[in-house]
N, C-alpha and C. Protein backbone atom coordinates (compact mmCIF):
# COMPACT_ATOMS: atom_id res chain seq x y z
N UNK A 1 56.23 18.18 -3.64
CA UNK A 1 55.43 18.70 -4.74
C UNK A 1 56.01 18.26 -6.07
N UNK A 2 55.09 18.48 -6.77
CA UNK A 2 55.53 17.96 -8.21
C UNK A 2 56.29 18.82 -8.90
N UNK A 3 56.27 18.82 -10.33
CA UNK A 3 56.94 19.58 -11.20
C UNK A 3 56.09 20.22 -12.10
N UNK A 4 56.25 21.10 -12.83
CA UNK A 4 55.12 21.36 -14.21
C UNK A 4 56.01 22.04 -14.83
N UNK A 5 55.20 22.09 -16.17
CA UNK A 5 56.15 23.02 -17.35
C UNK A 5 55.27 23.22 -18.70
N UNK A 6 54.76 23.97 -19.13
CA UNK A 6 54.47 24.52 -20.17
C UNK A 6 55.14 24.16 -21.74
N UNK A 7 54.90 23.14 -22.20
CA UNK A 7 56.29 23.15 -23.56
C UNK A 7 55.31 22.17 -24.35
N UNK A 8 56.51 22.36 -25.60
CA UNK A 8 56.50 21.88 -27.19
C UNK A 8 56.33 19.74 -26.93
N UNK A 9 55.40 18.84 -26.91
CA UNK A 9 55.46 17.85 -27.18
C UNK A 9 55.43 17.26 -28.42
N UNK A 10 56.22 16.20 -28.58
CA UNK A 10 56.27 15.54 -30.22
C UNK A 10 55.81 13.94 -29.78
N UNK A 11 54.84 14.00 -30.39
CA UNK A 11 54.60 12.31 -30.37
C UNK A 11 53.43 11.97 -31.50
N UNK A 12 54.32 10.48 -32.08
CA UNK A 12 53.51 10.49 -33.16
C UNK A 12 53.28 10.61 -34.33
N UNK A 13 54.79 11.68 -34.66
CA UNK A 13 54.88 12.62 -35.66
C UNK A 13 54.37 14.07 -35.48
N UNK A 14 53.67 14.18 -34.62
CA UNK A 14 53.03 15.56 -34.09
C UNK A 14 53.50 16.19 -33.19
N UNK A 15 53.31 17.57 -33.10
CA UNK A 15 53.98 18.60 -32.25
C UNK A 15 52.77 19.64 -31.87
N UNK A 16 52.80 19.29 -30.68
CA UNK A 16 51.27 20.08 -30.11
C UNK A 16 52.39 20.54 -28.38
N UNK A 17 51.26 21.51 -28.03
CA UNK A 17 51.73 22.56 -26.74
C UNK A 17 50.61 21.28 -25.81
N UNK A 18 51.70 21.38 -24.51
CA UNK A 18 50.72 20.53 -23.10
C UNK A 18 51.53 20.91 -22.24
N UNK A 19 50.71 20.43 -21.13
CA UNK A 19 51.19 21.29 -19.25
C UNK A 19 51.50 19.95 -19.17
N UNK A 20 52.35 19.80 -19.22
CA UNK A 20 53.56 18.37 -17.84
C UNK A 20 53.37 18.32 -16.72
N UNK A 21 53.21 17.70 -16.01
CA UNK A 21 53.37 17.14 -14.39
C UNK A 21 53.64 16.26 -14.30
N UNK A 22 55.16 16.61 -13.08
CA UNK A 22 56.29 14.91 -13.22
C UNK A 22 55.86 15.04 -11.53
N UNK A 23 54.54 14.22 -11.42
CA UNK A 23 54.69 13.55 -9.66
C UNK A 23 55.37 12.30 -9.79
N UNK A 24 55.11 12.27 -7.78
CA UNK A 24 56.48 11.59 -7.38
C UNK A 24 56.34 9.75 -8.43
N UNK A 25 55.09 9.61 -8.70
CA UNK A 25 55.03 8.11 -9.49
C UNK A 25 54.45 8.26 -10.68
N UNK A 26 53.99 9.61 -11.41
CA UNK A 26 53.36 9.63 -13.15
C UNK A 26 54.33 10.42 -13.39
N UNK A 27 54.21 10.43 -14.62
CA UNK A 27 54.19 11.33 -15.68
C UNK A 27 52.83 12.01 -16.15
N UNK A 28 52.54 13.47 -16.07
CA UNK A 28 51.00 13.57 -16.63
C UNK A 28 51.00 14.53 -17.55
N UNK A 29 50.39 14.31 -19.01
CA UNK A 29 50.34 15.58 -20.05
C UNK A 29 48.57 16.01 -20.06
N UNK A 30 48.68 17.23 -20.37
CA UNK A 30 47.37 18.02 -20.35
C UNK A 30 47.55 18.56 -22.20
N UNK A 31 46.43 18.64 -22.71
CA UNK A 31 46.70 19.41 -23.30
C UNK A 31 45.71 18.81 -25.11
N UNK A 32 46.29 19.17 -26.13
CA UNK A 32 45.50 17.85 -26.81
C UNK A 32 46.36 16.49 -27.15
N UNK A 33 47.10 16.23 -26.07
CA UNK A 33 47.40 14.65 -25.74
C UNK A 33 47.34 14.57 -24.35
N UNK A 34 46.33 13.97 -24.11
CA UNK A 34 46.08 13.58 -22.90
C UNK A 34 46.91 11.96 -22.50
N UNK A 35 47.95 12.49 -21.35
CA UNK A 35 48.50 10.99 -21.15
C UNK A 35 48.33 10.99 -19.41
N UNK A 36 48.35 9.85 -18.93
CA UNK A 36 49.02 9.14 -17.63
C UNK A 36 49.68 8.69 -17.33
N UNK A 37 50.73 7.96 -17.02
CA UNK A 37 52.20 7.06 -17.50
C UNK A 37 52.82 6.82 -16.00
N UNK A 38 52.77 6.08 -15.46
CA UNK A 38 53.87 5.45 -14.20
C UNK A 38 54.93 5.82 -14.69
N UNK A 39 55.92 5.98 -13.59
CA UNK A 39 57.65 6.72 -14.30
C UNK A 39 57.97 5.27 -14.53
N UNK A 40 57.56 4.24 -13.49
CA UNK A 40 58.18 3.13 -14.06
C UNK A 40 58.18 2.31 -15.61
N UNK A 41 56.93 3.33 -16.39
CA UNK A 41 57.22 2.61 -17.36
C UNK A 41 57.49 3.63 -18.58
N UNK A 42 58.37 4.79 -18.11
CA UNK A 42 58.54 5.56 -19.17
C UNK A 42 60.53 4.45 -19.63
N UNK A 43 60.47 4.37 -20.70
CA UNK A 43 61.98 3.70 -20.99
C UNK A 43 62.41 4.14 -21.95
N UNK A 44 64.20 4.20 -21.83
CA UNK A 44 65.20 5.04 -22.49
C UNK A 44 64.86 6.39 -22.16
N UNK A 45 64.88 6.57 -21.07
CA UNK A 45 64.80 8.14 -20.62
C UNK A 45 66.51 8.59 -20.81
N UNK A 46 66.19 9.91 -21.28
CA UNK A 46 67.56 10.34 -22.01
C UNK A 46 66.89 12.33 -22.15
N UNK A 47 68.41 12.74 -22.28
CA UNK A 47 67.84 14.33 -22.29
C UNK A 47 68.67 14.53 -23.98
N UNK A 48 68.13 15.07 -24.83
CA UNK A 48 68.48 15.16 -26.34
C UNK A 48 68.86 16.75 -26.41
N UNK A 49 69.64 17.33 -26.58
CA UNK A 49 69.80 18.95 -26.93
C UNK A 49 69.25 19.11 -25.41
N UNK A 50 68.02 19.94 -25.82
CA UNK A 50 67.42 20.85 -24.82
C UNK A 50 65.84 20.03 -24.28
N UNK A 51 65.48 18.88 -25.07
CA UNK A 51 64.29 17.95 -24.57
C UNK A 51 64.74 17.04 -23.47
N UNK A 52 63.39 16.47 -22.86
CA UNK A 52 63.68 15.02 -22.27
C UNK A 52 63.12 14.27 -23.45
N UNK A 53 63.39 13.37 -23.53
CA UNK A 53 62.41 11.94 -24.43
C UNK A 53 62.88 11.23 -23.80
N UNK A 54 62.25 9.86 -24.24
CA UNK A 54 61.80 8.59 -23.54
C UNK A 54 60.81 8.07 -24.57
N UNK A 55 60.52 6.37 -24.34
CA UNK A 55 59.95 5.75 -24.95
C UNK A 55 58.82 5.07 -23.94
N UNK A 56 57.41 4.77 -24.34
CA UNK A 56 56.19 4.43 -24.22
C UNK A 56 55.85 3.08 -24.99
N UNK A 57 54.93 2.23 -25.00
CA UNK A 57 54.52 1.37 -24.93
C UNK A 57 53.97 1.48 -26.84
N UNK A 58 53.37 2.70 -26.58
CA UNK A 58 52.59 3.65 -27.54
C UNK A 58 53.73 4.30 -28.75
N UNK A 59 55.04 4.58 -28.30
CA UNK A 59 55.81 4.82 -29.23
C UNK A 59 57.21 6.05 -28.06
N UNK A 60 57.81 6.82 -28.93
CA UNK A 60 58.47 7.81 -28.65
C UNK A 60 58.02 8.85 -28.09
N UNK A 61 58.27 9.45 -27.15
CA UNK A 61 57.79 11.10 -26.68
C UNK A 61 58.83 12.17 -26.79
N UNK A 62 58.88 13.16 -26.96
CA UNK A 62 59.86 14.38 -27.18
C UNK A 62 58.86 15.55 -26.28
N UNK A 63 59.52 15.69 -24.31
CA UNK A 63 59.06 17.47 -24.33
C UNK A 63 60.09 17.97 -24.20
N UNK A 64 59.91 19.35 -24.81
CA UNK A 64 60.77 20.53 -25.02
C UNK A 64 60.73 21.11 -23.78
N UNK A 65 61.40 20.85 -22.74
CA UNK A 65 61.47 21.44 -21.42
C UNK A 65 62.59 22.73 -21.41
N UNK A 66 63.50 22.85 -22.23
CA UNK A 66 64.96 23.56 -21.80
C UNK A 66 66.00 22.67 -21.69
N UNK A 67 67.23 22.42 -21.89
CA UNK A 67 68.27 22.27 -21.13
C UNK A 67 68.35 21.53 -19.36
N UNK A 68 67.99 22.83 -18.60
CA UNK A 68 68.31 22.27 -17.26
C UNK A 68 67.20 21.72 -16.52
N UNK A 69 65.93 22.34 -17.31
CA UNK A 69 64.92 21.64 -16.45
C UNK A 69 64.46 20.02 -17.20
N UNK A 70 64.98 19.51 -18.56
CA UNK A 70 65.32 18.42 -18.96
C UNK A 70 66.31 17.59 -18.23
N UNK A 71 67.41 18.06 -18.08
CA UNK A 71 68.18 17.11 -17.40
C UNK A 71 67.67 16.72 -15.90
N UNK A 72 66.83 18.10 -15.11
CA UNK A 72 66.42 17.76 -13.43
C UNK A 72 65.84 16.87 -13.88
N UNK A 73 64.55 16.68 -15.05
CA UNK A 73 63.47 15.82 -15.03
C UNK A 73 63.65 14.31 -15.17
N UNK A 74 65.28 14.33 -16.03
CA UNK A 74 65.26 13.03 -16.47
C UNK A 74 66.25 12.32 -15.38
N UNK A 75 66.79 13.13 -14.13
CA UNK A 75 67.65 12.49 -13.07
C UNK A 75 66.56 12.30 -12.38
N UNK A 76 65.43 12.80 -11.75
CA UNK A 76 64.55 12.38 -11.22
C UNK A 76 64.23 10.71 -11.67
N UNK A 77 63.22 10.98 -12.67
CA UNK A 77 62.84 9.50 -13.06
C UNK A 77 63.78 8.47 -13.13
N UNK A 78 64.91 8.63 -13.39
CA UNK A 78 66.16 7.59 -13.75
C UNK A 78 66.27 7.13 -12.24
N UNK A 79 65.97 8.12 -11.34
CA UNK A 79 66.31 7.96 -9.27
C UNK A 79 65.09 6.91 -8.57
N UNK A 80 64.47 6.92 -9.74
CA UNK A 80 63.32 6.11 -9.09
C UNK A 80 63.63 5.05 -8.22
N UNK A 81 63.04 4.78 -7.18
CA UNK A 81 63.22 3.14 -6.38
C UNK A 81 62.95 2.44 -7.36
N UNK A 82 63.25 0.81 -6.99
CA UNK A 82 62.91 -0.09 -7.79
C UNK A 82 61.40 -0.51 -7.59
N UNK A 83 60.95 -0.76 -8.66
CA UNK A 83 59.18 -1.57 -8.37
C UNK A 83 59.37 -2.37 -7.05
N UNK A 84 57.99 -2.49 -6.84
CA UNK A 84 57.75 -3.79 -5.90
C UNK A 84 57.89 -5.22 -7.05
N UNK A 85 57.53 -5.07 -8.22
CA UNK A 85 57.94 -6.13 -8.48
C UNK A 85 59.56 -7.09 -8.65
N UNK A 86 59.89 -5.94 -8.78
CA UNK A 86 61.39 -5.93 -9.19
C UNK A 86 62.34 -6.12 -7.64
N UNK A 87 61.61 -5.48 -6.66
CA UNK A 87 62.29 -6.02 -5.40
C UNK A 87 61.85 -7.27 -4.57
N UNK A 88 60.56 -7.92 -5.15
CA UNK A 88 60.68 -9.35 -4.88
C UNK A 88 60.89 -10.29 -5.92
N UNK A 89 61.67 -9.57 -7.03
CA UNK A 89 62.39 -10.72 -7.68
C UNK A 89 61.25 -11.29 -8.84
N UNK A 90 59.67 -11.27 -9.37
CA UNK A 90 58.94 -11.74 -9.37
C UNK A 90 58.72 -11.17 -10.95
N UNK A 91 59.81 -10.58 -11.66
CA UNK A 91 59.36 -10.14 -12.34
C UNK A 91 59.78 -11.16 -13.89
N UNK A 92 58.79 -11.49 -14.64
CA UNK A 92 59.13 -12.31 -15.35
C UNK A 92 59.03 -13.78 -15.35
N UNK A 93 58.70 -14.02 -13.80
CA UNK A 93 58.78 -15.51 -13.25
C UNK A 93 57.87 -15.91 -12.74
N UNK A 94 57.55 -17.36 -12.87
CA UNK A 94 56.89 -18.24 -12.54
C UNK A 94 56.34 -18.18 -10.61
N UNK A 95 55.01 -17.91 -10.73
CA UNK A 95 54.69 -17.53 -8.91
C UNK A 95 53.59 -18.31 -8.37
N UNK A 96 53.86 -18.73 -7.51
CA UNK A 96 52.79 -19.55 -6.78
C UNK A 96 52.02 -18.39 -5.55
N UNK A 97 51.34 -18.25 -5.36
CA UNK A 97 50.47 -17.77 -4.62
C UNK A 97 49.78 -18.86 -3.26
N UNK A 98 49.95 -18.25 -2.46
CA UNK A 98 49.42 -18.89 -0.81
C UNK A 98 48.91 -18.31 -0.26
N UNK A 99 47.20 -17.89 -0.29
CA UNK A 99 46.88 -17.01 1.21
C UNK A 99 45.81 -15.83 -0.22
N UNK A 100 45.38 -15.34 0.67
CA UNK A 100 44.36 -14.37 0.40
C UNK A 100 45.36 -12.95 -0.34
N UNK A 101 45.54 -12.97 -1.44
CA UNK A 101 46.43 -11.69 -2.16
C UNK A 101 45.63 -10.88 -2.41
N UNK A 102 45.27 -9.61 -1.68
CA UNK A 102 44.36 -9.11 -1.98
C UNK A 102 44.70 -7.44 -2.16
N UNK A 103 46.04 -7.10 -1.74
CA UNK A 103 46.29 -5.59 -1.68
C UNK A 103 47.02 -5.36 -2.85
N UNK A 104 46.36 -4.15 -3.13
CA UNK A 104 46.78 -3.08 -4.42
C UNK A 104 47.93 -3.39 -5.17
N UNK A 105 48.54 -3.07 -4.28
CA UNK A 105 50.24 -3.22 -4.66
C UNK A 105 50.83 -4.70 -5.00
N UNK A 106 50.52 -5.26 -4.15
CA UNK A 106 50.81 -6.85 -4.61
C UNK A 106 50.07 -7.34 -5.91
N UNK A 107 48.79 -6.79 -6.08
CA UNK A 107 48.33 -7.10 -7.09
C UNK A 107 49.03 -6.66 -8.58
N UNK A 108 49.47 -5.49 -8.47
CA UNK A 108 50.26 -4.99 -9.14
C UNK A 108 51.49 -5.18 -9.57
N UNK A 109 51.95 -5.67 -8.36
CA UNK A 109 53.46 -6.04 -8.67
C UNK A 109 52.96 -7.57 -9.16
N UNK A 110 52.38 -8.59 -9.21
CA UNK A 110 51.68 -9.64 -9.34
C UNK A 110 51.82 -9.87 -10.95
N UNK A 111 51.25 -8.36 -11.70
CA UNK A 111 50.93 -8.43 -12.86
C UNK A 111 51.85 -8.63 -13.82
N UNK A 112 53.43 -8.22 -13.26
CA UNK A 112 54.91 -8.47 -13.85
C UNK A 112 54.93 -9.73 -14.07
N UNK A 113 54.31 -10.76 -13.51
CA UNK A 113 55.01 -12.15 -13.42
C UNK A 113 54.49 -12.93 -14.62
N UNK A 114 55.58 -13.76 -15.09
CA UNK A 114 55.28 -14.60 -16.48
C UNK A 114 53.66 -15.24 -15.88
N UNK A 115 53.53 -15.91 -14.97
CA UNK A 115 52.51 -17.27 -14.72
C UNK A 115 52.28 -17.07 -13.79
N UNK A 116 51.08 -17.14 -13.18
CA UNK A 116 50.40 -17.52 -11.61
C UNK A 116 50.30 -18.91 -11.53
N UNK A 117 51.31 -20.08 -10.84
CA UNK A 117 51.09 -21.11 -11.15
C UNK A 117 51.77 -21.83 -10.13
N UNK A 118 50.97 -22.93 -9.33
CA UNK A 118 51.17 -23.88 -8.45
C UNK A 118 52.20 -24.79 -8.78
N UNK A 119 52.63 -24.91 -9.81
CA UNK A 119 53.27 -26.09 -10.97
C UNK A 119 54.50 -25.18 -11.10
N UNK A 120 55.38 -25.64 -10.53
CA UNK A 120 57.15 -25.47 -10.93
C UNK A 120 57.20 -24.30 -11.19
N UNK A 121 56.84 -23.31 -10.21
CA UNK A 121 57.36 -21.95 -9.13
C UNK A 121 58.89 -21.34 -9.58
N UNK A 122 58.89 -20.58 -10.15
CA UNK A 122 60.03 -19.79 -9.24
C UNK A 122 60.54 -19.60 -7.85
N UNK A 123 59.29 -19.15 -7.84
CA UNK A 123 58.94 -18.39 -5.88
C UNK A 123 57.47 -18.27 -5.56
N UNK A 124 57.56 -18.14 -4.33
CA UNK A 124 56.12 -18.51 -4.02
C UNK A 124 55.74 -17.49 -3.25
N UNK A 125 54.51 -16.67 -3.21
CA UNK A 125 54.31 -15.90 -2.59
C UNK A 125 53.01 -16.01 -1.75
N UNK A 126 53.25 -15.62 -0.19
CA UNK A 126 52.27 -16.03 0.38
C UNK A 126 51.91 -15.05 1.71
N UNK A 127 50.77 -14.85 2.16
CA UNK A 127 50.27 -13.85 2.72
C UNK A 127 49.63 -14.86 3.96
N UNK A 128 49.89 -13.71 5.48
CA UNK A 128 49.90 -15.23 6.73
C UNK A 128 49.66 -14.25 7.71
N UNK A 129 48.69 -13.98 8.47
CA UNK A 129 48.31 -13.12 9.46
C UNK A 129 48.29 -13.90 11.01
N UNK A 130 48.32 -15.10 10.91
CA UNK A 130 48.51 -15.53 12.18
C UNK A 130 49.28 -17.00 11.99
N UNK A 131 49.92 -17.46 13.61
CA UNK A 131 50.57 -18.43 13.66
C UNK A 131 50.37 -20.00 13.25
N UNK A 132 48.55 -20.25 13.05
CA UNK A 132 48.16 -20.81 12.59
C UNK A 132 48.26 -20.93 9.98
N UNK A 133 48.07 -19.68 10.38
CA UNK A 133 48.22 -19.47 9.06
C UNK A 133 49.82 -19.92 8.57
N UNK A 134 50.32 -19.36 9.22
CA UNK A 134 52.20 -19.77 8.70
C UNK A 134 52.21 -21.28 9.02
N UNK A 135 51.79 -21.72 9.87
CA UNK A 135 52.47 -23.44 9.86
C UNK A 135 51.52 -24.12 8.65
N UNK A 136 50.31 -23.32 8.32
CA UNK A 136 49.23 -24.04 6.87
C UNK A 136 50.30 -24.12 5.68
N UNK A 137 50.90 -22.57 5.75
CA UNK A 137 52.00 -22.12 4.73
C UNK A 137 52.83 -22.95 4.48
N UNK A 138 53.45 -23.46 5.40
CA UNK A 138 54.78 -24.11 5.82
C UNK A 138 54.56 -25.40 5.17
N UNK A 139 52.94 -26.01 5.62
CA UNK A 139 52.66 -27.47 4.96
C UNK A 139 52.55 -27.65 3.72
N UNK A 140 52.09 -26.89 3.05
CA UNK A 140 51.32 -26.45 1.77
C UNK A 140 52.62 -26.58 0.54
N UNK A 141 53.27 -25.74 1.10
CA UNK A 141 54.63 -25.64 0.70
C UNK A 141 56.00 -26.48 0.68
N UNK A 142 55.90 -27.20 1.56
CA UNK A 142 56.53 -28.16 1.91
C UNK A 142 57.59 -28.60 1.02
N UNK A 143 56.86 -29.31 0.32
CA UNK A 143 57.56 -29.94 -0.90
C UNK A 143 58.41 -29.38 -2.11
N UNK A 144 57.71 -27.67 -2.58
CA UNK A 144 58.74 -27.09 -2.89
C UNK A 144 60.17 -26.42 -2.42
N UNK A 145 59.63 -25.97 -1.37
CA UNK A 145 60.52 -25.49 -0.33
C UNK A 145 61.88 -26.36 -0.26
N UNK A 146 61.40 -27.81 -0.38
CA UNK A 146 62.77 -29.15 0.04
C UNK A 146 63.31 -28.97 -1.37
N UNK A 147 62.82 -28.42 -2.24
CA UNK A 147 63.92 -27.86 -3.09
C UNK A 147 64.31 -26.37 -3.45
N UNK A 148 64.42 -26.03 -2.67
CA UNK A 148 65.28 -24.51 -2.14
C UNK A 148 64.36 -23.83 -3.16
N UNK A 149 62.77 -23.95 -3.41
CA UNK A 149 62.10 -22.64 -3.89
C UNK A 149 61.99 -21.65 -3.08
N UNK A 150 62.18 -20.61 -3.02
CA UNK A 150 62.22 -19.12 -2.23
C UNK A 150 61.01 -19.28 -1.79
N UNK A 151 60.64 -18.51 -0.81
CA UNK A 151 59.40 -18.13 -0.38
C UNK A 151 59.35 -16.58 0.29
N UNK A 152 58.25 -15.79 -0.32
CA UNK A 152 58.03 -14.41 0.33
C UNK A 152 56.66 -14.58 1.30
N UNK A 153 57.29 -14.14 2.63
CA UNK A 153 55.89 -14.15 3.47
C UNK A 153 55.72 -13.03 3.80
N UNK A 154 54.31 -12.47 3.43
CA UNK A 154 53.73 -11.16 3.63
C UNK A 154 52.98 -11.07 4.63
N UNK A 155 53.34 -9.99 5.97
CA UNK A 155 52.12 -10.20 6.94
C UNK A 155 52.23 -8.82 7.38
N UNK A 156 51.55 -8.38 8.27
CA UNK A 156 51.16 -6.74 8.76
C UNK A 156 52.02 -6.56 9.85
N UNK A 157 52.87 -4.83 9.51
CA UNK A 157 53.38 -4.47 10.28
C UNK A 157 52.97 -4.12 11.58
N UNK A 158 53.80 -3.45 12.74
CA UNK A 158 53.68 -3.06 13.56
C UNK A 158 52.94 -3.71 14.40
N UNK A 159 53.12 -3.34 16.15
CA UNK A 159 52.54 -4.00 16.85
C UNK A 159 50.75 -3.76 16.94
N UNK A 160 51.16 -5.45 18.02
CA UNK A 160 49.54 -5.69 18.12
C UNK A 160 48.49 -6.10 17.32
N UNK A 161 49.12 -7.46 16.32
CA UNK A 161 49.15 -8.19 15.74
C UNK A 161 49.55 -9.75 15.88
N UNK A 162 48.69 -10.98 16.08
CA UNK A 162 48.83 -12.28 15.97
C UNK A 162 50.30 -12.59 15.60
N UNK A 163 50.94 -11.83 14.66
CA UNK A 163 52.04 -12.75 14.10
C UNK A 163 53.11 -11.30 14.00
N UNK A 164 53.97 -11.35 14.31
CA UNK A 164 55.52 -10.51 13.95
C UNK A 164 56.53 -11.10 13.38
N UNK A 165 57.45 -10.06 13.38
CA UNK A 165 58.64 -10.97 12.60
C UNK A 165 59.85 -12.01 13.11
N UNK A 166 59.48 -11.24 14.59
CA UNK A 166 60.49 -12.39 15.46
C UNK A 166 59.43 -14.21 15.50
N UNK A 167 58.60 -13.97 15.54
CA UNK A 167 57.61 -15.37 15.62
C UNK A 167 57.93 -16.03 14.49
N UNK A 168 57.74 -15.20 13.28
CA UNK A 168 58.48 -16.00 11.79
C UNK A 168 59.99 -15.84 11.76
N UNK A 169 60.41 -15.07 11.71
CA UNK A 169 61.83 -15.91 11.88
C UNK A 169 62.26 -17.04 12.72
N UNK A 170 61.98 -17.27 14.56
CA UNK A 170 62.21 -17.95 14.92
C UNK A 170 61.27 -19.41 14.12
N UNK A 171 60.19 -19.36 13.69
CA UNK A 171 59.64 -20.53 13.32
C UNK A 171 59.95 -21.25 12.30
N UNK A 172 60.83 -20.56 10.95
CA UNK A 172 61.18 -20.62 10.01
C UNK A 172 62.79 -21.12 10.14
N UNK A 173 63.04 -20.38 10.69
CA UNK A 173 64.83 -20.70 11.07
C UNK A 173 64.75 -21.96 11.94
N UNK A 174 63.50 -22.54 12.44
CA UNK A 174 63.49 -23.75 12.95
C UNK A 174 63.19 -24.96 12.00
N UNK A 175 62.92 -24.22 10.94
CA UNK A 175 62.35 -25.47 9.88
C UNK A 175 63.64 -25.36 9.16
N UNK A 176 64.52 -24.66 9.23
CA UNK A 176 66.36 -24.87 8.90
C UNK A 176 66.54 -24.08 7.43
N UNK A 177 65.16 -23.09 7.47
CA UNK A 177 65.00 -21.65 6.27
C UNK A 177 65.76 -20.59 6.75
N UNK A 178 66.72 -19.79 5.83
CA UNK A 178 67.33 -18.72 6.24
C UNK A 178 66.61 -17.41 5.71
N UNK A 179 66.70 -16.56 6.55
CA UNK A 179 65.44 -15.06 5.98
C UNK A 179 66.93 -14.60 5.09
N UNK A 180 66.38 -14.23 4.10
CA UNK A 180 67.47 -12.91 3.07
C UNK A 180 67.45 -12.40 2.55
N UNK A 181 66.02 -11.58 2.44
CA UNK A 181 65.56 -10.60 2.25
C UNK A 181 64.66 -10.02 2.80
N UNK A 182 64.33 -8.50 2.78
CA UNK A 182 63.29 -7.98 3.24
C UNK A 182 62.48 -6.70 2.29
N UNK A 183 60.98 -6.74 2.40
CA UNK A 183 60.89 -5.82 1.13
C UNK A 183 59.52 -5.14 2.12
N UNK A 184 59.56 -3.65 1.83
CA UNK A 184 58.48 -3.20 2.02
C UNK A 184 56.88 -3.11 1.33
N UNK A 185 55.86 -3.96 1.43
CA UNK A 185 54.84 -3.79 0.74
C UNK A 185 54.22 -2.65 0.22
N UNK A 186 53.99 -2.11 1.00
CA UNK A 186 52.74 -1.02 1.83
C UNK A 186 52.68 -0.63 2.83
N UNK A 187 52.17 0.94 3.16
CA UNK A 187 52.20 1.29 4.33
C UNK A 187 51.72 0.13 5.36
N UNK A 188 50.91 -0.64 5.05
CA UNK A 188 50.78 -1.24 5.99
C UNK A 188 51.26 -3.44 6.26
N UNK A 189 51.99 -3.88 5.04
CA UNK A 189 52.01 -4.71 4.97
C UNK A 189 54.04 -4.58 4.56
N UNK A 190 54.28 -5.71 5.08
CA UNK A 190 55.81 -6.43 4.80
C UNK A 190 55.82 -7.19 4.01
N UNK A 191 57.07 -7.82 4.10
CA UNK A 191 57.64 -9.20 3.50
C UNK A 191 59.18 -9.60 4.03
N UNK A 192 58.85 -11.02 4.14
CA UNK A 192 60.44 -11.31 4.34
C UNK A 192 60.42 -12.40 3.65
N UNK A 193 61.60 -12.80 3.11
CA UNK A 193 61.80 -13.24 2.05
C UNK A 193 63.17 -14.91 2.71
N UNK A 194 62.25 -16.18 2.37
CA UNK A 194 63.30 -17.43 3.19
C UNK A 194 63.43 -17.78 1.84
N UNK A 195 65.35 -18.79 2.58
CA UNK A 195 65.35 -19.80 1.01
C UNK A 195 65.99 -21.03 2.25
N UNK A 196 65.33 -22.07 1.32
CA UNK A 196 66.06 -23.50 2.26
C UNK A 196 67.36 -23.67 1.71
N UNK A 197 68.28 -23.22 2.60
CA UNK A 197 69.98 -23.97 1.92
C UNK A 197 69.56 -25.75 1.38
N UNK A 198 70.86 -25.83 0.37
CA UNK A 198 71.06 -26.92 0.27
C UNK A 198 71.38 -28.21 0.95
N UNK A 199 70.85 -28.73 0.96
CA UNK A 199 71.24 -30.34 2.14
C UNK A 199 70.48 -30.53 3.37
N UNK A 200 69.47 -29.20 3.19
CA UNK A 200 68.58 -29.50 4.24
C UNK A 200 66.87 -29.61 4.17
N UNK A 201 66.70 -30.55 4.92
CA UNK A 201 65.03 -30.90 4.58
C UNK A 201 64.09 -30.06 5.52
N UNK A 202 63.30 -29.59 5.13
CA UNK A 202 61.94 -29.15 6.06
C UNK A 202 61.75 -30.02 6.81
N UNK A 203 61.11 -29.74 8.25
CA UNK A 203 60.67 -30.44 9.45
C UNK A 203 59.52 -30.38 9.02
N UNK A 204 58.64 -31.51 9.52
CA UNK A 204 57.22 -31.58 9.67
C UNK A 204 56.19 -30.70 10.51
C-alpha cells in the first residue's frame, strides 16, 4: 500500500494544503495543485528541517510532512530500483532497434535514449521470438557486432515458447558472443544482454 499525508505544499512561490500519495512508482498531489510525477523523476530528493523537497522538471517542491514521516518518504524514493532504462545501459545513447518494439516499457525506457539510429549504435536492441528470428538478428547485425557493439535480445519468458534462453545462449556463444548481462523487461518479457570480445569475428 501506499502512503498519504495531509500537509503544507510550496511550489512556485506558493503554499497551498494537498493529500500526497507516495505509490510504489508516483508521486501524487490532490488538492489545488494537481500533480503526477514517476519517483524516477523526482531529483535532489533531500529531507530539509521537517519537509521532504525535491526538484521537478517544472521547478522545486517543498511538502511539509513532519520530521519522520519526511525522512520514511525520502528513503523510500532514494530505494528505488534502477529504470529499465538505466539497466540496459541505453540511457543517453545512441540505439539501434531490431524486431518489432512494441511493449510499454521498452517503449519507455526507449524514450531515454539520445537517437534511434541504425548508423553508429551504441547498442542495439532487438526483440526475437523464434529461432528463425535470432539467426535474421544475428545477420542484420553482423557487421556491428564484429566490432564489439553490445547487443540486448529481448524474448518471452517462461516455458512453452519457440525460443528460451538456453537456445540463445548456446547459439550466440557459438557465434564466439559472451552473455553479461541480464535485465528484466516485464512481467512477461526478458533480456540478455551479448558483447563480442575482442579478436573475434562473427560466424556466418
Amino acid at each position: 500500500m501506499g502512503r498519504e499525508a495531509i500537509c503544507d505544499c510550496t511550489f512556485d512561490g506558493t503554499v497551498t494544503k494537498v493529500k500526497a500519495l507516495l505509490e510504489s512508482d508516483e508521486l501524487i498531489l490532490r488538492g489545488d495543485i494537481h500533480l503526477r510525477a514517476p519517483l524516477h523523476a523526482l531529483h535532489h530528493v533531500r529531507v530539509e528541517s521537517e519537509s521532504l523537497c525535491f526538484n521537478l522538471d517544472t521547478g522545486p517542491i517543498r511538502l511539509d510532512l513532519g520530521a519522520a514521516a519526511a525522512k520514511s518518504w525520502a528513503k523510500k524514493i532514494k530505494s528505488l530500483p534502477p529504470s529499465l532504462a538505466v539497466k540496459l545501459g541505453i540511457t543517453g545513447k545512441t540505439v539501434r532497434t531490431i524486431g518489432p518494439i512494441s511493449n510499454p516499457a521498452l517503449d519507455s525506457a526507449l524514450s531515454s535514449a539520445a537517437l534511434i539510429s541504425g548508423r553508429n549504435p551504441d547498442i542495439i536492441l532487438a526483440y526475437i521470438d523464434t529461432p528463425e528470428s535470432l539467426a535474421a538478428v544475428l545477420g542484420e547485425a553482423k557487421a556491428q557486432l564484429a566490432r564489439s557493439i553490445p547487443i540486448w535480445l529481448v524474448y518471452r519468458k517462461g516455458p512453452g515458447h519457440p525460443l528460451n534462453e538456453t537456445a540463445i545462449r548456446t547459439r550466440l556463444r557459438a557465434n564466439g558472443l559472451i552473455d553479461t548481462k541480464v535485465a528484466s523487461v516485464s512481467p512477461e518479457l526478458t533480456a540478455l544482454r551479448f558483447n563480442l570480445p575482442k579478436q573475434t569475428t562473427v560466424k556466418p
